[in-house]
C-alpha atoms as a PDB file:
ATOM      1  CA  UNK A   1     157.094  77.995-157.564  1.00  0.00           C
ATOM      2  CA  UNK A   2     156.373  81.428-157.175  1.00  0.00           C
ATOM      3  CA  UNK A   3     157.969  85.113-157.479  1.00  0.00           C
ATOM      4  CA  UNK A   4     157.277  88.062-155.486  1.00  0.00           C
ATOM      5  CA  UNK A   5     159.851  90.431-157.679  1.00  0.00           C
ATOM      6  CA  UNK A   6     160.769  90.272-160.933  1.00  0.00           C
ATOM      7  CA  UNK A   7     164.558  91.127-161.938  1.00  0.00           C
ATOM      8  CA  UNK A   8     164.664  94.995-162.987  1.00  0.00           C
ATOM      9  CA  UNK A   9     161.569  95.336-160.803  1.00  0.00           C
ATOM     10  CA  UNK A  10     160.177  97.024-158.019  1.00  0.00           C
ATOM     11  CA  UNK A  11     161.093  94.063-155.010  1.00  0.00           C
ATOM     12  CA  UNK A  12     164.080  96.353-153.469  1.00  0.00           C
ATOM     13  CA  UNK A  13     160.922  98.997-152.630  1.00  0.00           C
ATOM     14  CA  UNK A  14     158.766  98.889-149.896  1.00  0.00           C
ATOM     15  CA  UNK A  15     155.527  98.939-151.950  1.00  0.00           C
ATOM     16  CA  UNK A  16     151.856  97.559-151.394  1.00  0.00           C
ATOM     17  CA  UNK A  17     151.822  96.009-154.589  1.00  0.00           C
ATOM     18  CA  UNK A  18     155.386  93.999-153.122  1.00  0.00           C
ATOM     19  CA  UNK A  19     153.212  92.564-150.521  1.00  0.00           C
ATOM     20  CA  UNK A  20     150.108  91.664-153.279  1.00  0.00           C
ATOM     21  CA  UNK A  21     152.785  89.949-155.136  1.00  0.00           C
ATOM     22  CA  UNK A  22     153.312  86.944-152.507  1.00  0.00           C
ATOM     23  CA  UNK A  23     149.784  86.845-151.048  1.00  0.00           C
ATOM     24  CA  UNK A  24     149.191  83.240-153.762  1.00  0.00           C
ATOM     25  CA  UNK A  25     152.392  81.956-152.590  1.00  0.00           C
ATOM     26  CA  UNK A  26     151.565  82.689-148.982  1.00  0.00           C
ATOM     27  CA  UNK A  27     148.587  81.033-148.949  1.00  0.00           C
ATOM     28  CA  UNK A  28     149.343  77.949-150.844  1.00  0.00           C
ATOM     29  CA  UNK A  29     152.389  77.403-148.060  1.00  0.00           C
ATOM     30  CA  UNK A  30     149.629  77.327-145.639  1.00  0.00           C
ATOM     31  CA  UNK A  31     147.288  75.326-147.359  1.00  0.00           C
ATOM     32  CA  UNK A  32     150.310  72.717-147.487  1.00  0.00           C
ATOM     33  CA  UNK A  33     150.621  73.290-143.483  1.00  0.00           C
ATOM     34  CA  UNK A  34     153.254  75.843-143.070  1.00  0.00           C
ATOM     35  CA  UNK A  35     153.265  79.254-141.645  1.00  0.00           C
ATOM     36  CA  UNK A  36     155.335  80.861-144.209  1.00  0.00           C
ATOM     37  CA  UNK A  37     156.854  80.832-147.940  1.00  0.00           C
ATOM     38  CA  UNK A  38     160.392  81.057-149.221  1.00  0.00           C
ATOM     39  CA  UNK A  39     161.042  83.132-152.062  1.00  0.00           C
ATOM     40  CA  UNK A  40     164.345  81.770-154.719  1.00  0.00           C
ATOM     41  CA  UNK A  41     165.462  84.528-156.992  1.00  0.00           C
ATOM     42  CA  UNK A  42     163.058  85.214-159.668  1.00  0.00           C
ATOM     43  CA  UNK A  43     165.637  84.559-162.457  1.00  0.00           C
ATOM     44  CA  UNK A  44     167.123  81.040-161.585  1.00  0.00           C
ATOM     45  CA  UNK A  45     165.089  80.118-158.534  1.00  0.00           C
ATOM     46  CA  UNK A  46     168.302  79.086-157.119  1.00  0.00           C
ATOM     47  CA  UNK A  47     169.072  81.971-154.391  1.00  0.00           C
ATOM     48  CA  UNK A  48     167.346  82.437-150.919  1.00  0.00           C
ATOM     49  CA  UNK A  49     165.857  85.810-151.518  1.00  0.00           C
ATOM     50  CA  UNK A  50     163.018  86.423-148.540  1.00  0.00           C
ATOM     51  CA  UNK A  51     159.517  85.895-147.756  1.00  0.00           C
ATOM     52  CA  UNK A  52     156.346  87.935-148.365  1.00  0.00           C
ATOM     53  CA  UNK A  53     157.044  90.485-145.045  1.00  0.00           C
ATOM     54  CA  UNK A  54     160.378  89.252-143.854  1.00  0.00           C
ATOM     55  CA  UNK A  55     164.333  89.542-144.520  1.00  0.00           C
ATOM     56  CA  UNK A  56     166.497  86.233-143.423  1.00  0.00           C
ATOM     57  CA  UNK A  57     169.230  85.287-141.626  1.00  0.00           C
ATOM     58  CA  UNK A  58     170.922  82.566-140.857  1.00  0.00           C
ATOM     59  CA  UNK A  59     173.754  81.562-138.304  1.00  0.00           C
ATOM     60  CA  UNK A  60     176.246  78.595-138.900  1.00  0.00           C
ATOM     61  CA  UNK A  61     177.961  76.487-135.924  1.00  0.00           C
ATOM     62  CA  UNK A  62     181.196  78.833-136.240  1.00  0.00           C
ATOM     63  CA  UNK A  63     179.452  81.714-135.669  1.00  0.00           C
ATOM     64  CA  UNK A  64     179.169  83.370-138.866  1.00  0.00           C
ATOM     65  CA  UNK A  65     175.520  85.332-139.672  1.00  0.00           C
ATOM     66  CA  UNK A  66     174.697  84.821-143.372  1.00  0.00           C
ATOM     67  CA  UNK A  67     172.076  87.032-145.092  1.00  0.00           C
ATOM     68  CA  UNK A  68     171.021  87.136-148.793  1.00  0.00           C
ATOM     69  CA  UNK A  69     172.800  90.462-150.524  1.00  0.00           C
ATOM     70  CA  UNK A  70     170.508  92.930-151.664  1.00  0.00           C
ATOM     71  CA  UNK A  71     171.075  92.269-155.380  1.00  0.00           C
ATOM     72  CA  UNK A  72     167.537  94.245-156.704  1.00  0.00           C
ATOM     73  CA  UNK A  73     164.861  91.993-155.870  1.00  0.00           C
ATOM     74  CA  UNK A  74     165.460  91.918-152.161  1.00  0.00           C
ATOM     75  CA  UNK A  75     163.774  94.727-150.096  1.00  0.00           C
ATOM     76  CA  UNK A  76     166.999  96.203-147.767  1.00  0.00           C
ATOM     77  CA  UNK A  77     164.636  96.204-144.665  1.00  0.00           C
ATOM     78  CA  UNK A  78     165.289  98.575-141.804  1.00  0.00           C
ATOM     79  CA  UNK A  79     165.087  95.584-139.238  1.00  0.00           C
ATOM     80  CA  UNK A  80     167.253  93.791-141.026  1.00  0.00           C
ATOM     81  CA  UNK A  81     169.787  96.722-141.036  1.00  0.00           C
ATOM     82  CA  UNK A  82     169.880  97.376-137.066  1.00  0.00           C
ATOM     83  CA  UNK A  83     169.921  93.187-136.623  1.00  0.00           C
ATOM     84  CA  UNK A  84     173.214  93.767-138.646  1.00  0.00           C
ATOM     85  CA  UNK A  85     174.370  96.410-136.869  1.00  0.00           C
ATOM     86  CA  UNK A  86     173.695  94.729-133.552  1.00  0.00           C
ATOM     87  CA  UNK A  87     175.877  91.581-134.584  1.00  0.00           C
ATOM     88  CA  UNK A  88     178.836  93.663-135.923  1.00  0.00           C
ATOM     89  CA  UNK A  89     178.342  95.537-132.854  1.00  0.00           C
ATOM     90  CA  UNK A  90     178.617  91.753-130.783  1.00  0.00           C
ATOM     91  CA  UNK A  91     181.696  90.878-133.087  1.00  0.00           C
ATOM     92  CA  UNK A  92     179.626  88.410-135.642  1.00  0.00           C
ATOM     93  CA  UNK A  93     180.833  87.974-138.673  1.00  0.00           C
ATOM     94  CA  UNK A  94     178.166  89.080-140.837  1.00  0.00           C
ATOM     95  CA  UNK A  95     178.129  87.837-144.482  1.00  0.00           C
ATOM     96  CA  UNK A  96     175.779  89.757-146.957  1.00  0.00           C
ATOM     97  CA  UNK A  97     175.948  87.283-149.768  1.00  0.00           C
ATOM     98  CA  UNK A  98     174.532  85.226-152.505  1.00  0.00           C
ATOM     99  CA  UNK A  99     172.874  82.147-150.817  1.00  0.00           C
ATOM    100  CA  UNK A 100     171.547  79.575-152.852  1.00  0.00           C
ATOM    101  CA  UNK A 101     168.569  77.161-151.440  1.00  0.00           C
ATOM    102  CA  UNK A 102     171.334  73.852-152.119  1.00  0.00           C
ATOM    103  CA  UNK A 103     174.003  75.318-149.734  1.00  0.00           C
ATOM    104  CA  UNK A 104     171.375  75.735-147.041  1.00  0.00           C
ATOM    105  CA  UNK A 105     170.074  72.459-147.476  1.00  0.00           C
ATOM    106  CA  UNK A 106     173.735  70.823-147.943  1.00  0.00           C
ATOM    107  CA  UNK A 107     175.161  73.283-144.758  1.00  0.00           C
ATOM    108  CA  UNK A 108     172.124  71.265-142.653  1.00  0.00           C
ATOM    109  CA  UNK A 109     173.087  68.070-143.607  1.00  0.00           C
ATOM    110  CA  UNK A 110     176.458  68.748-142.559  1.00  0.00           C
ATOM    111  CA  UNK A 111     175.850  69.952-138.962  1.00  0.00           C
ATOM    112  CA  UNK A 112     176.512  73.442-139.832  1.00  0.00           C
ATOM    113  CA  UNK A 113     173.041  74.606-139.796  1.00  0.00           C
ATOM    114  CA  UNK A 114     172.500  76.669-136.182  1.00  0.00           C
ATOM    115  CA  UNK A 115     169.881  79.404-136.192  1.00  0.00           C
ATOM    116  CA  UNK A 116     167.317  80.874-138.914  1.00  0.00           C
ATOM    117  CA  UNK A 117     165.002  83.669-138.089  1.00  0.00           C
ATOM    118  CA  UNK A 118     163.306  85.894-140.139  1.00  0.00           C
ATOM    119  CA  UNK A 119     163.213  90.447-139.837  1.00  0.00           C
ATOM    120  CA  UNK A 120     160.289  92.439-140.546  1.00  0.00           C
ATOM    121  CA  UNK A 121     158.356  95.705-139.432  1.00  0.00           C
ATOM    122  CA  UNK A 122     156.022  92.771-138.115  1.00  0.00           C
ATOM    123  CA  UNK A 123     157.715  90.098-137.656  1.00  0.00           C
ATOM    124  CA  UNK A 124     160.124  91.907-135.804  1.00  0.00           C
ATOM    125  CA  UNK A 125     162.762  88.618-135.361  1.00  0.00           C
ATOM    126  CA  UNK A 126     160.946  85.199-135.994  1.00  0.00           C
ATOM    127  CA  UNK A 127     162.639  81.909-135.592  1.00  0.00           C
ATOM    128  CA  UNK A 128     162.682  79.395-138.484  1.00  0.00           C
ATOM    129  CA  UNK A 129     162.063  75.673-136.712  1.00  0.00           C
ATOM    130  CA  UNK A 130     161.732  73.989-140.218  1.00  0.00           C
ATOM    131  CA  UNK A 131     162.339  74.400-143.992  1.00  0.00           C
ATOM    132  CA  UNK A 132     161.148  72.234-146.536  1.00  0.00           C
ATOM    133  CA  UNK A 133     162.415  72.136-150.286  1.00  0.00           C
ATOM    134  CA  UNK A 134     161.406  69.565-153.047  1.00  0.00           C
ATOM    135  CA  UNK A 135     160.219  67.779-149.934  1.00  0.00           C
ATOM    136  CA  UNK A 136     163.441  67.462-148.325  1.00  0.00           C
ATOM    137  CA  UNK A 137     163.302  68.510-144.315  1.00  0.00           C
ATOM    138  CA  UNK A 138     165.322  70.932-142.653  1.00  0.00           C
ATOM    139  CA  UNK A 139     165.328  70.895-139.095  1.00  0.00           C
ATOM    140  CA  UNK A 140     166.789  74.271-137.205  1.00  0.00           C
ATOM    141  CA  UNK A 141     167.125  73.978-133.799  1.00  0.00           C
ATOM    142  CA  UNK A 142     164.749  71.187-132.821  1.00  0.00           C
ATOM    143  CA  UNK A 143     161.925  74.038-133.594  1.00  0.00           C
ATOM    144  CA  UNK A 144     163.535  76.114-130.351  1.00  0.00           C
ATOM    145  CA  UNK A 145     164.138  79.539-130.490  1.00  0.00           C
ATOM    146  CA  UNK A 146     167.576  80.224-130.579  1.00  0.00           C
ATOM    147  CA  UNK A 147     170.159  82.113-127.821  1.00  0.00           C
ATOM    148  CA  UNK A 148     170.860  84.430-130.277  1.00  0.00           C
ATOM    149  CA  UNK A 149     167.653  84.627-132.087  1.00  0.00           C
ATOM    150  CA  UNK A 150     166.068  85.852-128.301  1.00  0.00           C
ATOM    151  CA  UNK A 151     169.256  88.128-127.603  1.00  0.00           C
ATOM    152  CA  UNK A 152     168.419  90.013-130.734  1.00  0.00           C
ATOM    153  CA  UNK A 153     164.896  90.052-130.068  1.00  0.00           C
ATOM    154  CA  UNK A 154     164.868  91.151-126.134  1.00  0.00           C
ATOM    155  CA  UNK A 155     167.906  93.536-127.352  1.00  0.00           C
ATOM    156  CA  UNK A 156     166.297  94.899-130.120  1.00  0.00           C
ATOM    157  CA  UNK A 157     162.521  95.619-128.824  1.00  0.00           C
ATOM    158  CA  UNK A 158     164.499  96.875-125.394  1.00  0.00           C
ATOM    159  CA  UNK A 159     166.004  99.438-127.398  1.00  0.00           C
ATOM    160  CA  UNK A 160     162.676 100.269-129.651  1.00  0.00           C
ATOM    161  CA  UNK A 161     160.869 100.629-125.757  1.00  0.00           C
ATOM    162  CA  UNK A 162     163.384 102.374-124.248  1.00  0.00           C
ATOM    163  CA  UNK A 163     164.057  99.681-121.952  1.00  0.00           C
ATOM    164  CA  UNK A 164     168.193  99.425-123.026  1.00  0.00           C
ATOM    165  CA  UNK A 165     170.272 102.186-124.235  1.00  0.00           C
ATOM    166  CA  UNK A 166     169.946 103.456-127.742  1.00  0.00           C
ATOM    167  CA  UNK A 167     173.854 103.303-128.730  1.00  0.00           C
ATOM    168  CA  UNK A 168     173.120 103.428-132.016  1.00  0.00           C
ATOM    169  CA  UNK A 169     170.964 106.480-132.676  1.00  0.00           C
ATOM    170  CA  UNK A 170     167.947 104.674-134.168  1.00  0.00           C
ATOM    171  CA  UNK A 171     165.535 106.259-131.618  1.00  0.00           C
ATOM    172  CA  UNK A 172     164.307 109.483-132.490  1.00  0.00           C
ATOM    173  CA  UNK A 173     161.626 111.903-130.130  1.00  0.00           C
ATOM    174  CA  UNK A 174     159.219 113.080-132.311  1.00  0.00           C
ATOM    175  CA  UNK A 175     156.976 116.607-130.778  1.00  0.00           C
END
């Protein structure tokens, strides 16, 4: 019911006032018992677009990684970009693509409906267990973290603590 972006906006910057924006929204998802909010795109409320703090991603039962494309309102996250890179890098099939909030929801109901997590500066890589739209539940992996969700985590934050090879020359010494 709410919008962080508008369309010709700001919501592709990393901005404070992008994170004032869905402050309301985040707090009436908790108020109604859940950790986090689901933005739609601001101009049909149709599209998955991202929450307050965090890209999304979402893997199906063949395999393939889908991600909302950055069509304005979506902020093109630097977390999101190396979890990208690490897939491609893994062989994933990677789709950057309109996603609307009915395929989800239908791609569930069908089975097809593996992993969800969520990308951020803070949230680094957090599992999705459950979304809920016009009060219809959607159950991802019985609330468990997923193998690949945790692969890309323990991947990811080895390579941010020097605890795995940087092959990708995101690690920079700074003197």
């Amino acid at each position: 019911d709410f919008d962080r972006a508008a369309p010709h906006g700001t919501g592709h910057v990393k901005a404070g006032l992008n994170y004032a924006m869905s402050l309301h929204a985040h707090e009436v998802a908790h108020a109604n018992g859940f950790d986090e909010n689901m933005f739609l795109d601001p101009a049909t409320r149709t599209y998955v677009e991202e929450t307050g703090g965090a890209n999304f991603l979402f893997v199906t039962k063949d395999g393939e990684v889908v991600t909302p494309a950055l069509v304005g309102s979506i902020l093109g996250g630097i977390t999101r970009m190396s979890i990208i890179e690490l897939l491609q890098s893994k062989g994933y099939k990677v789709s950057e693509r309109r996603l609307s909030i009915d395929e989800l929801v239908e791609a569930f109901k069908a089975g097809k409906l593996e992993e969800a997590w969520g990308t951020g500066t803070a949230a680094v890589i957090s599992p999705v267990g459950e979304l809920c739209y016009k009060g219809e539940e959607v159950l991802i992996n019985d609330f468990k973290t997923g193998e690949l969700t945790q692969k890309l985590y323990d991947t990811l934050t080895g390579i941010q603590w020097g605890k795995l090879p940087d092959k990708f020359n995101w690690i920079h010494k700074v003197k």
